[in-house]
Protein backbone atom coordinates (compact mmCIF):
# COMPACT_ATOMS: atom_id res chain seq x y z
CA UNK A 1 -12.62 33.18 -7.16
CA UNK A 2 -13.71 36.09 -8.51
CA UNK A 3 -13.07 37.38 -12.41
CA UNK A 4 -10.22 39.75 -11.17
CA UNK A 5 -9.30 37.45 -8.95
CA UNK A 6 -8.69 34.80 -11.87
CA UNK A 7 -6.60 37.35 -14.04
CA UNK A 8 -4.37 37.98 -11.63
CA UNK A 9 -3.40 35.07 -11.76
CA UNK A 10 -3.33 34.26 -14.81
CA UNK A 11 -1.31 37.05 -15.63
CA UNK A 12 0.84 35.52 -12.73
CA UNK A 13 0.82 32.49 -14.41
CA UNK A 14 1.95 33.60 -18.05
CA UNK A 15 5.05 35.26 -16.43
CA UNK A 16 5.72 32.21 -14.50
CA UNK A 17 6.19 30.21 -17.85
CA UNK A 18 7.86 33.35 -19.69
CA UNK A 19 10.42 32.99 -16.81
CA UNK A 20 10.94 29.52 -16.95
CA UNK A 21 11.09 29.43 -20.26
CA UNK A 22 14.04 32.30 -19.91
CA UNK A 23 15.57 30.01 -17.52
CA UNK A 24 16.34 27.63 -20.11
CA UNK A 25 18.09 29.51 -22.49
CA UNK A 26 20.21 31.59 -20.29
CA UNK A 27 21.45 32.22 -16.98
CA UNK A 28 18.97 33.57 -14.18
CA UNK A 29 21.24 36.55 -13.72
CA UNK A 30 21.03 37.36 -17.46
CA UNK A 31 17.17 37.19 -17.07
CA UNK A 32 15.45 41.04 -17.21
CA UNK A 33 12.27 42.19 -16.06
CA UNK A 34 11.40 43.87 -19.84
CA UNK A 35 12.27 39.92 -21.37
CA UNK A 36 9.88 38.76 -18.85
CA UNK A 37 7.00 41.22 -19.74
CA UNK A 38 7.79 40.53 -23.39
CA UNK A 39 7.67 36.93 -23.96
CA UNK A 40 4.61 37.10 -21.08
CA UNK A 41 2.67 40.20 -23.36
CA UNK A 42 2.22 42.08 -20.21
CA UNK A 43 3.58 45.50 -19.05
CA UNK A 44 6.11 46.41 -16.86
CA UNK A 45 4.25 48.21 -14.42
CA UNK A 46 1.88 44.51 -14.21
CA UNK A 47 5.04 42.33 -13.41
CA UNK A 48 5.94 45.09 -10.47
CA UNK A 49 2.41 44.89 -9.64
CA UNK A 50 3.19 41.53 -9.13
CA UNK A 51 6.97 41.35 -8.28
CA UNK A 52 9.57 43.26 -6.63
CA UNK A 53 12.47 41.61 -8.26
CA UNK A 54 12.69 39.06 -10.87
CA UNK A 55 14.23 36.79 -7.62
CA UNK A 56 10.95 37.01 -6.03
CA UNK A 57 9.44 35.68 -9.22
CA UNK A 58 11.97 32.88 -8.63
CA UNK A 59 10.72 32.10 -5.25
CA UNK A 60 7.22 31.92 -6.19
CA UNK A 61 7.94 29.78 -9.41
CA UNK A 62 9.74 26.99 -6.96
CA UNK A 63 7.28 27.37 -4.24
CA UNK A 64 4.53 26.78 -6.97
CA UNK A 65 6.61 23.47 -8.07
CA UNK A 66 7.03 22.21 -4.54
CA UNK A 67 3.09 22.79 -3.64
CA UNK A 68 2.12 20.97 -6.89
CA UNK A 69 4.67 18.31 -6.33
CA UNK A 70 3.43 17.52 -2.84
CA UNK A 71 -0.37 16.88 -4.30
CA UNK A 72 0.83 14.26 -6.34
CA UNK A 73 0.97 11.53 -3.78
CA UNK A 74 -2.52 10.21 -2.57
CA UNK A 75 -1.42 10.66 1.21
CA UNK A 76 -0.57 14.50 2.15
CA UNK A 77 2.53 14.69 3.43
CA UNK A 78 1.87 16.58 6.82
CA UNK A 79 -0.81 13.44 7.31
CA UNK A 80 2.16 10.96 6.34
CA UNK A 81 4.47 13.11 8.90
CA UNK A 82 2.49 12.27 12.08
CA UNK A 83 2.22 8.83 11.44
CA UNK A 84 5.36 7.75 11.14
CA UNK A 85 6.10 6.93 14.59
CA UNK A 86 3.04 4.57 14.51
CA UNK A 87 3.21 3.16 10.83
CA UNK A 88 4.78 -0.49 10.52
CA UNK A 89 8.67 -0.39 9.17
CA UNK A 90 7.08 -1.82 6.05
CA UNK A 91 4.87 1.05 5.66
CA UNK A 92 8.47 3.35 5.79
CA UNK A 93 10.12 1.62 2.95
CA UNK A 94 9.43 4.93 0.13
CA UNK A 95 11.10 2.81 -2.78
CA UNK A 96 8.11 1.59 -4.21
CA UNK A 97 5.65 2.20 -7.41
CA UNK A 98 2.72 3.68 -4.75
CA UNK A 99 5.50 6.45 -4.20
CA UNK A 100 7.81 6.60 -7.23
CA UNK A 101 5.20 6.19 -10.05
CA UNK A 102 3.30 9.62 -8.83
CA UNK A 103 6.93 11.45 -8.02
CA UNK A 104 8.54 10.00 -11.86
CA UNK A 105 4.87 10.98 -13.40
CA UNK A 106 5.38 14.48 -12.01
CA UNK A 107 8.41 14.91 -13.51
CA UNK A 108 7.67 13.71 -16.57
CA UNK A 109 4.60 15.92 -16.82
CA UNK A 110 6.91 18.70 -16.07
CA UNK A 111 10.34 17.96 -17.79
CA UNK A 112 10.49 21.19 -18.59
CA UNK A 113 10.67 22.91 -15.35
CA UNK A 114 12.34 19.59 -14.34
CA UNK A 115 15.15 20.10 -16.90
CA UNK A 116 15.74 24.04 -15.69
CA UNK A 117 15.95 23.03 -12.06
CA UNK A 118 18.65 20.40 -12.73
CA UNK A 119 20.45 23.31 -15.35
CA UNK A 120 20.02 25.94 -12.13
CA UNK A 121 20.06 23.79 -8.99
CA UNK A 122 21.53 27.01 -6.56
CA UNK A 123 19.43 29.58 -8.15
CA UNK A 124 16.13 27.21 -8.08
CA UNK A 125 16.83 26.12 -4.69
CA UNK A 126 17.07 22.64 -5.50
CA UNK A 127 19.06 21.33 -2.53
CA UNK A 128 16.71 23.43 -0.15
CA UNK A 129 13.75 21.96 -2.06
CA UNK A 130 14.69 18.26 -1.38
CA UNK A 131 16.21 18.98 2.41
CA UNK A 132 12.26 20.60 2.76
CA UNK A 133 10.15 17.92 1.02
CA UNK A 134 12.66 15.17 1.95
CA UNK A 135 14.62 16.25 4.81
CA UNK A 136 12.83 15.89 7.80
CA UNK A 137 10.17 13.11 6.44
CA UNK A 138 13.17 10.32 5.41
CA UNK A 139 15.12 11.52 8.37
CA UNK A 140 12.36 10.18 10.73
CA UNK A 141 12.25 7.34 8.55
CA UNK A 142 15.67 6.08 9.44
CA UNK A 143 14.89 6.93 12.97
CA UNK A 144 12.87 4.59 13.11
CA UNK A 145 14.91 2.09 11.45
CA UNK A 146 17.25 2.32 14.26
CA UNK A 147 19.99 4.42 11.99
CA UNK A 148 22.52 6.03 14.47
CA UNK A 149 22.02 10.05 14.34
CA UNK A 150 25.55 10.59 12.94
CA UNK A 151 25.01 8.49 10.35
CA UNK A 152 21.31 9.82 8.87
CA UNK A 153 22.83 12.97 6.55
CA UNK A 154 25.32 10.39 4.80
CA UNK A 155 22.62 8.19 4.12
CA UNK A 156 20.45 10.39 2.54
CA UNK A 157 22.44 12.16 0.78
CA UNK A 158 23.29 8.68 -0.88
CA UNK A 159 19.47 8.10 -1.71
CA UNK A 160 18.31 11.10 -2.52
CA UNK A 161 21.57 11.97 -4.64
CA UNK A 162 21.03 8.67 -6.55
CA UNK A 163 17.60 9.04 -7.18
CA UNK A 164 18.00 12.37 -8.51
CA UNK A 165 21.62 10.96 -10.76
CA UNK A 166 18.66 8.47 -11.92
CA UNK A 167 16.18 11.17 -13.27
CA UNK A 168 18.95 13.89 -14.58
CA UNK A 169 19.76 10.64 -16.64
CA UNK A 170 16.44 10.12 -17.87
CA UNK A 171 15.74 13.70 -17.84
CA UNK A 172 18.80 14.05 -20.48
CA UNK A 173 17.69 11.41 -23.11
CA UNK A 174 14.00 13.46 -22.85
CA UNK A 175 12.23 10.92 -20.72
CA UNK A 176 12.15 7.98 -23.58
CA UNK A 177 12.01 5.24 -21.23
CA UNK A 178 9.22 4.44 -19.22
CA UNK A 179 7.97 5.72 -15.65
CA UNK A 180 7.81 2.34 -14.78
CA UNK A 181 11.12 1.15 -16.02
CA UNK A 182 12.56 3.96 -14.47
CA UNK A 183 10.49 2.94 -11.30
CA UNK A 184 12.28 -0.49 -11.74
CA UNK A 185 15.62 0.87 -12.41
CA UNK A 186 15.43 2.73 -9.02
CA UNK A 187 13.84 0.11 -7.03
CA UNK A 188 16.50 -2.33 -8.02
CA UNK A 189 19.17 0.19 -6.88
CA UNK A 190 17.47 0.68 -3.81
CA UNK A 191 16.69 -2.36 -2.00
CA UNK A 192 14.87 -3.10 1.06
């Protein structure tokens, strides 16, 4: 990466957090382009170099999130993807601290953000986020599990709804209990 290279993006960067930041103390709709550039110390005419619209700002700020998210886990997930038609049932059970401790760790790392997704789920695309990241993978999972078709959406909406009515939870007393207890909490929620 070049030098220019690496200021661009780190000018990308600092508006990135200026936004979020934003995000948590008002509405996205309320959010300008000059508040942006302000609490960021850039210009206008570097955010439109940049941005079109303060919603494209948006998009990139959750697509960041969901790329960083994704790195977490040891396996990627397009490698996890293929094999689950030939991993063992066992293998397909997600509720456990090789998968939860690097997911809660995330979050706590990034409450913040965390915090302004939960506050914003339409305009961060939070429902879109999980169906992406989650969708498809846990889908397969209950495929395989022999879970009738019609009854898939139900059942993940019921996991990945609790999980998540788990972490607002812990998200709203600031994270004070433990990744691991909260690890527990959700693995003894979630059984086999």
């Amino acid at each position: 990466m070049t030098k220019a290279e690496s200021k661009y993006f780190n000018t990308a960067r600092r508006m990135d957090d200026a936004f979020l930041s934003l995000m948590e103390q008002k509405s996205f709709e309320y959010i300008t382009v000059t508040e942006i550039c302000q609490k960021a110390g850039v210009n206008r005419s570097t955010f439109y170099l940049h941005y079109e619209t303060v919603g494209d700002l948006l998009t990139e700020c959750v697509e960041q999130i969901n790329q960083q998210f994704l790195l977490c886990f040891k396996e990627p997930a397009s490698e996890f993807r293929q094999r689950i038609g030939t991993a063992s049932l066992e293998e397909l059970f997600l509720i456990t601290p090789e998968y939860l401790i690097p997911y809660l760790t995330y979050i706590l790392e990034h409450k913040t953000v965390f915090r302004v997704v939960l506050a914003n789920p339409v305009v961060m695309q939070a429902a879109q986020t999980y169906d992406f990241i989650f969708g498809d993978i846990l889908d397969q999972i209950l495929a395989r599990h022999q879970v009738p078709e019609r009854d898939r959406s139900y059942m993940l909406s019921f996991y990945i709804e609790g999980v998540m009515g788990i972490v607002k939870r812990w998200l709203r007393s600031d994270c004070k209990d433990s990744v691991e207890d909260i690890a527990k909490i959700i693995m003894c929620v979630i059984r086999r």
